[in-house]
PDB file of N, CA and C in Angstrom:
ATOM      1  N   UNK A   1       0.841  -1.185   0.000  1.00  0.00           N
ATOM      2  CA  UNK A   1       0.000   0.000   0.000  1.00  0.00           C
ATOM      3  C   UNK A   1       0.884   1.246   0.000  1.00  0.00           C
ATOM      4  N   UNK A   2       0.546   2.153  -0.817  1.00  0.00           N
ATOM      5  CA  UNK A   2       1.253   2.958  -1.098  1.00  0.00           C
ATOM      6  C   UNK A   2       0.579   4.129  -0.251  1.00  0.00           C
ATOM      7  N   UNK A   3       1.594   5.464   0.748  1.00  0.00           N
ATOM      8  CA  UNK A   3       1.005   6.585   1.445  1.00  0.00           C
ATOM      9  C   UNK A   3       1.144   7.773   0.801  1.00  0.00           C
ATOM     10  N   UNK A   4       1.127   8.968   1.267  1.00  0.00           N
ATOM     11  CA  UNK A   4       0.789  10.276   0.515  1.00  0.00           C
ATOM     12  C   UNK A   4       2.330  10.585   0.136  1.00  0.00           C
ATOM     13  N   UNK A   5       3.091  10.176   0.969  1.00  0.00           N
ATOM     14  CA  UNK A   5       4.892  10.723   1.014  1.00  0.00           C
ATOM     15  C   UNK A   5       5.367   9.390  -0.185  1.00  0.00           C
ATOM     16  N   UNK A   6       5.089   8.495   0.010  1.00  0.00           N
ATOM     17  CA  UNK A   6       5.956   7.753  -1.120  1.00  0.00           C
ATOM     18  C   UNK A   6       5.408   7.848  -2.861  1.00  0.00           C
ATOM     19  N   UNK A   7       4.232   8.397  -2.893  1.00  0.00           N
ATOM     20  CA  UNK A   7       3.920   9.104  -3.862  1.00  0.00           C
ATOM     21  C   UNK A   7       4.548  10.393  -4.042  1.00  0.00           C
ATOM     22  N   UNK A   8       4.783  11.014  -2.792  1.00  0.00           N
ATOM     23  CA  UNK A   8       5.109  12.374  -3.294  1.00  0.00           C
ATOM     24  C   UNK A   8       6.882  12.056  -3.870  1.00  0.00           C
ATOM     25  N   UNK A   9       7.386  11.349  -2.726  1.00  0.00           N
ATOM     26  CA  UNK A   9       8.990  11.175  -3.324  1.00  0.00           C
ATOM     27  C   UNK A   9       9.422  10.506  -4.599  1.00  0.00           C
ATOM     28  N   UNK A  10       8.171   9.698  -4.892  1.00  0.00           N
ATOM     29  CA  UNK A  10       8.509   9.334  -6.258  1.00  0.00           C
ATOM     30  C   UNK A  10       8.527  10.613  -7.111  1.00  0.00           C
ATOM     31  N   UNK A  11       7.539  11.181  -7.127  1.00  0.00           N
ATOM     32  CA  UNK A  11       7.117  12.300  -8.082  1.00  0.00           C
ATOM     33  C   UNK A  11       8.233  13.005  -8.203  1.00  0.00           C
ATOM     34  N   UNK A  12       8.325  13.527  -6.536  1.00  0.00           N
ATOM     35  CA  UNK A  12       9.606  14.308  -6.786  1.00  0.00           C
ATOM     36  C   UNK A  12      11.155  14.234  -7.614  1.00  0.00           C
ATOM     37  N   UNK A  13      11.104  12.756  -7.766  1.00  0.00           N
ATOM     38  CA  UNK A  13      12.580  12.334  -8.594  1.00  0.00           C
ATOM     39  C   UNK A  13      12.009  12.458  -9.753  1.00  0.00           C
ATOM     40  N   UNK A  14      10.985  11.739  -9.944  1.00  0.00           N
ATOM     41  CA  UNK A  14      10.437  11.670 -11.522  1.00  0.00           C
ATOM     42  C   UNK A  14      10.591  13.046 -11.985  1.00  0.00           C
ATOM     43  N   UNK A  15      10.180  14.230 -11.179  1.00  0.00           N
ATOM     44  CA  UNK A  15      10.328  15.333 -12.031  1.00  0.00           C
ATOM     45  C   UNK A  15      11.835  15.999 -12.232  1.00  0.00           C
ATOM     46  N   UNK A  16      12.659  15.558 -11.415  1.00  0.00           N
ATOM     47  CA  UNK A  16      13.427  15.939 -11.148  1.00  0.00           C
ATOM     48  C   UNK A  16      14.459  15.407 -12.436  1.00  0.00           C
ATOM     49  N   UNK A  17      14.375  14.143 -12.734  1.00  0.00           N
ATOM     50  CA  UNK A  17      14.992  13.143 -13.593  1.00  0.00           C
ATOM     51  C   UNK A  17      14.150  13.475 -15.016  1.00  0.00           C
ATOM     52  N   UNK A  18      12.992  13.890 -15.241  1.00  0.00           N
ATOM     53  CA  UNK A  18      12.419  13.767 -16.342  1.00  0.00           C
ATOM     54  C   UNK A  18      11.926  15.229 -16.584  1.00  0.00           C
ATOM     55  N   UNK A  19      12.320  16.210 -15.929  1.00  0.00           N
ATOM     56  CA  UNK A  19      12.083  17.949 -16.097  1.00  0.00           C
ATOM     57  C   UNK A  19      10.736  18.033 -16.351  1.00  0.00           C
ATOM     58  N   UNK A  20       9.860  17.077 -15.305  1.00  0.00           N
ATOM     59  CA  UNK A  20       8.634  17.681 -15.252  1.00  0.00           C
ATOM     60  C   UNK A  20       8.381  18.490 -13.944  1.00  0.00           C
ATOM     61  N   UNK A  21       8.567  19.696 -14.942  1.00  0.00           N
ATOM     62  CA  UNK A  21       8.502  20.984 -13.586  1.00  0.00           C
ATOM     63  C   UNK A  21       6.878  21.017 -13.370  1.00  0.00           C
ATOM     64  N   UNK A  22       6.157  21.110 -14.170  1.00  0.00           N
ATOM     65  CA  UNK A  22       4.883  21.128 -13.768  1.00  0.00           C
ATOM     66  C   UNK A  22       4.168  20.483 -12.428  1.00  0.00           C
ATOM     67  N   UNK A  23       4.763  19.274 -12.146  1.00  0.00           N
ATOM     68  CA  UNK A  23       4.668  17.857 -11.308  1.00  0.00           C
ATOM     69  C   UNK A  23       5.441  18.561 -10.140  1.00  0.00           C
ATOM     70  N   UNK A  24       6.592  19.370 -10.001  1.00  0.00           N
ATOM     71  CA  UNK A  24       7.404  20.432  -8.731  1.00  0.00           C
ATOM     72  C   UNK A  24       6.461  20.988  -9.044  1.00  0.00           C
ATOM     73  N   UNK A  25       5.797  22.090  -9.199  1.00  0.00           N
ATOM     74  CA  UNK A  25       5.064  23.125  -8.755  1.00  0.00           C
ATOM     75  C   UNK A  25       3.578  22.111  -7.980  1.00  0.00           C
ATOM     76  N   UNK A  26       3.462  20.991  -8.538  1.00  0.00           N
ATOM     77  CA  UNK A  26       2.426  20.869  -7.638  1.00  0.00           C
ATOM     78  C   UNK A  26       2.681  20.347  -6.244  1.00  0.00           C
ATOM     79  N   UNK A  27       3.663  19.728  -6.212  1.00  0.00           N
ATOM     80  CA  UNK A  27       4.241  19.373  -4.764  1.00  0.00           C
ATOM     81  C   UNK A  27       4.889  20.782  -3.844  1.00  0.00           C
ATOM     82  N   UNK A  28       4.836  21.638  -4.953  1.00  0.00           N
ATOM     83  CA  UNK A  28       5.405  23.002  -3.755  1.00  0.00           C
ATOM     84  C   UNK A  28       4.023  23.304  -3.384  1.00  0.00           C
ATOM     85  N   UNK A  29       2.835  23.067  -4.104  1.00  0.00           N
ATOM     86  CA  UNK A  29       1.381  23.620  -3.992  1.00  0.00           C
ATOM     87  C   UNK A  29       1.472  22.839  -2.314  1.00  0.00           C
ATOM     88  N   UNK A  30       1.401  21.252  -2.800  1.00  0.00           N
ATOM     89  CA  UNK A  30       0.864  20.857  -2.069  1.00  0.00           C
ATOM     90  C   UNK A  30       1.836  20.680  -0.374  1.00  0.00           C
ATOM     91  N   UNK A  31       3.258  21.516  -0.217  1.00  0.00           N
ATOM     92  CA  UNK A  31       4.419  21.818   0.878  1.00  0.00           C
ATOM     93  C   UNK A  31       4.710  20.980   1.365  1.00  0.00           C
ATOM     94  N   UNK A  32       5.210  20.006   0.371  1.00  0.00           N
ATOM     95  CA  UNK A  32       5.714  19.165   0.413  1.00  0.00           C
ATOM     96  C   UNK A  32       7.087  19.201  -0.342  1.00  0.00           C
ATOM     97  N   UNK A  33       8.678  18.704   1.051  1.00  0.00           N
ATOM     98  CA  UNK A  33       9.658  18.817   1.042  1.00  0.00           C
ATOM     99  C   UNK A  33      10.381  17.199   1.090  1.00  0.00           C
ATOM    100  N   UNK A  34      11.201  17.160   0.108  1.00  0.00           N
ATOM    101  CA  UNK A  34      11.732  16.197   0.223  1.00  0.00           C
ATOM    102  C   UNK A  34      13.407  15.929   0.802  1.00  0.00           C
ATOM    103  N   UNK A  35      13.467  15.054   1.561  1.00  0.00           N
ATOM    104  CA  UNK A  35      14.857  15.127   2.545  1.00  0.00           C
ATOM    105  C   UNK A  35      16.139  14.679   1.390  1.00  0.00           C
ATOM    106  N   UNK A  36      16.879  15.896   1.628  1.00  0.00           N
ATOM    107  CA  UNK A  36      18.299  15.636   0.780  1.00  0.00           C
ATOM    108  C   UNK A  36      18.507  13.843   0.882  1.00  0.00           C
ATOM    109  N   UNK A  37      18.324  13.178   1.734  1.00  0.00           N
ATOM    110  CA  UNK A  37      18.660  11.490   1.966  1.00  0.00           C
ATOM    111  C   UNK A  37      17.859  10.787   1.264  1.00  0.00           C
ATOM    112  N   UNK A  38      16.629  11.401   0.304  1.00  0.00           N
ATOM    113  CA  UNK A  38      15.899  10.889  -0.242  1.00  0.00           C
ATOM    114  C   UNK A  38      15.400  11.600  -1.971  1.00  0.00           C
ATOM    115  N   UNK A  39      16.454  11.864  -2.093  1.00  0.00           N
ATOM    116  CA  UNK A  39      16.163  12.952  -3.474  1.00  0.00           C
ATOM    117  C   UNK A  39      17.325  11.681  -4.432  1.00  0.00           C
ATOM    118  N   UNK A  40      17.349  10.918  -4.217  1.00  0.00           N
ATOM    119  CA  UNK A  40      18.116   9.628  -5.415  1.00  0.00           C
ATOM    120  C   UNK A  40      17.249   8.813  -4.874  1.00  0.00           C
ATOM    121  N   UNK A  41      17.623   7.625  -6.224  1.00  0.00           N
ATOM    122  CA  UNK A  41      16.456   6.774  -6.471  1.00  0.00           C
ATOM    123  C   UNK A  41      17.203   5.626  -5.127  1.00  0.00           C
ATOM    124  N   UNK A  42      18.035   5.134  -5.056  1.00  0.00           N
ATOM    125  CA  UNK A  42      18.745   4.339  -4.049  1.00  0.00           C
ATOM    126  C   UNK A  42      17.938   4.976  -2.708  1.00  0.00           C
ATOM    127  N   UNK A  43      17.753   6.290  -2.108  1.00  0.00           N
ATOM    128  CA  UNK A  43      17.112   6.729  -1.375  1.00  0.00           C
ATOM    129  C   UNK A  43      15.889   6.848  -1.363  1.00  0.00           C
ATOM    130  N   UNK A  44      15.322   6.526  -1.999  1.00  0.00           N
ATOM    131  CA  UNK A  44      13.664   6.163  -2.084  1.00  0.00           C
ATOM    132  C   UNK A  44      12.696   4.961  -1.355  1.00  0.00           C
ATOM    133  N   UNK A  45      12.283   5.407  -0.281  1.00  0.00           N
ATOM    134  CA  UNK A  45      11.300   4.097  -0.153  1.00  0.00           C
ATOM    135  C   UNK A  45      11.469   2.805  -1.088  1.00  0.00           C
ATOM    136  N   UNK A  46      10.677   1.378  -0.071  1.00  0.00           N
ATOM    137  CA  UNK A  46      10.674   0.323  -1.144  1.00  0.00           C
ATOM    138  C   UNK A  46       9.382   0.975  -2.331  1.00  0.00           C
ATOM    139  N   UNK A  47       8.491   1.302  -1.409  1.00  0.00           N
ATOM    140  CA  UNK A  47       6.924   1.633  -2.349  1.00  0.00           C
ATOM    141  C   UNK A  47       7.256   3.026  -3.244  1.00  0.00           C
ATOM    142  N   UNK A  48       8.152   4.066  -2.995  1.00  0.00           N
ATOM    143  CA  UNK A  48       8.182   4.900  -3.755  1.00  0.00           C
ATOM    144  C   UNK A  48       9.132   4.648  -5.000  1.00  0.00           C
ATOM    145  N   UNK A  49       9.743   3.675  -4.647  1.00  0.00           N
ATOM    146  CA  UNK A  49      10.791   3.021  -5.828  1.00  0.00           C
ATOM    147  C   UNK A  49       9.722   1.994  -6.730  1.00  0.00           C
ATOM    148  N   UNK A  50       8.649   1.739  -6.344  1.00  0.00           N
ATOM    149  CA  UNK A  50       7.993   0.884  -6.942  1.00  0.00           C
ATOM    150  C   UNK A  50       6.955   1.657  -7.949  1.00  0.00           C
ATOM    151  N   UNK A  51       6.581   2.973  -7.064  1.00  0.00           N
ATOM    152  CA  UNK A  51       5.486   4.176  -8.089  1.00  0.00           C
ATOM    153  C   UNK A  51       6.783   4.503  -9.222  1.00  0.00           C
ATOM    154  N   UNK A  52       7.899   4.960  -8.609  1.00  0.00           N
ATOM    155  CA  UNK A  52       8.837   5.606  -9.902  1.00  0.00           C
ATOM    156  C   UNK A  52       9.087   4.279 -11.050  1.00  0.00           C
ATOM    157  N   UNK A  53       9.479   3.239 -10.579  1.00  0.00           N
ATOM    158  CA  UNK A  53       9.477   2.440 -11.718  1.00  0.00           C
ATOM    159  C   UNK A  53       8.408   2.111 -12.299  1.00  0.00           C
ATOM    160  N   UNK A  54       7.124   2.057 -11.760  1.00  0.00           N
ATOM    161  CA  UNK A  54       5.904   1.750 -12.443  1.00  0.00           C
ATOM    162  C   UNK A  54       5.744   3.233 -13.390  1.00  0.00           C
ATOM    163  N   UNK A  55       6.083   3.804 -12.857  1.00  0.00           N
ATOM    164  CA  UNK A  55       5.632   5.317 -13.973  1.00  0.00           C
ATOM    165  C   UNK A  55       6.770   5.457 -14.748  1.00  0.00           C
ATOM    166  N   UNK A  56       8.244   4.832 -15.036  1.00  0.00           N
ATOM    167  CA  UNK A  56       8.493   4.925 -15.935  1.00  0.00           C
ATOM    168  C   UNK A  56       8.535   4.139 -17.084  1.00  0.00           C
ATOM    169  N   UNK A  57       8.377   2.626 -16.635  1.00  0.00           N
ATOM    170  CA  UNK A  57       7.626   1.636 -17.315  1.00  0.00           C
ATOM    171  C   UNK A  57       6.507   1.573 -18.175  1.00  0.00           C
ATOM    172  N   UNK A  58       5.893   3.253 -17.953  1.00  0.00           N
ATOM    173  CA  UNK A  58       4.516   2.950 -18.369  1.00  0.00           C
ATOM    174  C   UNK A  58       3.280   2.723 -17.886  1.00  0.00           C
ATOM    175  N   UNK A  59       3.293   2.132 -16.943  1.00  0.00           N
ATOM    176  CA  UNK A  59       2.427   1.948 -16.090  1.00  0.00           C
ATOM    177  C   UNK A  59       1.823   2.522 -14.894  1.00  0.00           C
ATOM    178  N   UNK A  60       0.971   3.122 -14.833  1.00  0.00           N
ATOM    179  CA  UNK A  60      -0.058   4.321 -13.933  1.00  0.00           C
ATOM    180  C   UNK A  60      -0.345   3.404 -13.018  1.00  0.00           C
ATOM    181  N   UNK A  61       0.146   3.170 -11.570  1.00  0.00           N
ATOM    182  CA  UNK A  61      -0.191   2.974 -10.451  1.00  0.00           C
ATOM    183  C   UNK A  61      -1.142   3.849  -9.394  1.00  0.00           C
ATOM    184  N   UNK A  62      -0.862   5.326  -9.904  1.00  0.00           N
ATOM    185  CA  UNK A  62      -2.196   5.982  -9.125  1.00  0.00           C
ATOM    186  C   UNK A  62      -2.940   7.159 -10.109  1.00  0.00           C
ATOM    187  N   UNK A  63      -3.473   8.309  -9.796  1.00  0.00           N
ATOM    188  CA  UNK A  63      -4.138   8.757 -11.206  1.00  0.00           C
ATOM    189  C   UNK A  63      -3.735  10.078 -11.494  1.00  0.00           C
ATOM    190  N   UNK A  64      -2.552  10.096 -11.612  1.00  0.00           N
ATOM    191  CA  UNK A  64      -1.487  11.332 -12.400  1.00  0.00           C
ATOM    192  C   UNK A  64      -1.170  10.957 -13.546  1.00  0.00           C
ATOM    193  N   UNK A  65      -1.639  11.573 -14.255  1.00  0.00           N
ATOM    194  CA  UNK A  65      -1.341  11.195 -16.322  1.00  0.00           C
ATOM    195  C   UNK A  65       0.101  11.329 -16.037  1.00  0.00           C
ATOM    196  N   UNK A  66       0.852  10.850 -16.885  1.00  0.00           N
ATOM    197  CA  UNK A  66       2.625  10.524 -16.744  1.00  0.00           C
ATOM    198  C   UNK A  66       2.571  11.117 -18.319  1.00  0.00           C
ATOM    199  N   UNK A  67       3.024  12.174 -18.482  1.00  0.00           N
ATOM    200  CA  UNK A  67       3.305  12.791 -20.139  1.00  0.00           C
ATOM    201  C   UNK A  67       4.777  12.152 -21.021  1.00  0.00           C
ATOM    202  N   UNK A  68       5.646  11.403 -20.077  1.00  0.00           N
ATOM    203  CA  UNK A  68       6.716  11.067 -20.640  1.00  0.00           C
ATOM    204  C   UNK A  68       7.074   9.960 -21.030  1.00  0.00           C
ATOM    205  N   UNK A  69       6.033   8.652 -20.718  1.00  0.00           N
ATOM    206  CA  UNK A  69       5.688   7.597 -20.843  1.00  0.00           C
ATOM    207  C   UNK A  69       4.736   6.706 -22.513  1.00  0.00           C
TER     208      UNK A  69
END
């Protein structure tokens, strides 16, 4: 089961790795900070390593359209 933070830390690399700034502005919306110990993928949750690879795979695990996929 995936929580609100391992969604958000995925996102956060994903945008970070794939220059979807759009995807940062909504996590600054929503003040949400991610810990320098967790801004690489090695530093990612097991479940947030599992949203980032599912979203770059292709595959939509929760319901954020993925534009780079």
């Amino acid at each position: 089961m995936f929580d609100r933070y391992d969604i958000c830390e995925a996102f956060n690399l994903l945008a970070h790795d794939y220059g979807l700034y759009d995807i940062k502005t909504r996590l600054d919306r929503l003040g949400f900070r991610c810990s320098p110990l967790r801004d690489t993928y090695d530093g990612l949750s097991d479940n947030a390593r599992d949203i980032y690879d599912s979203h770059v795979n292709g595959d939509r695990v929760i319901g954020i359209r993925s534009s780079y996929a």
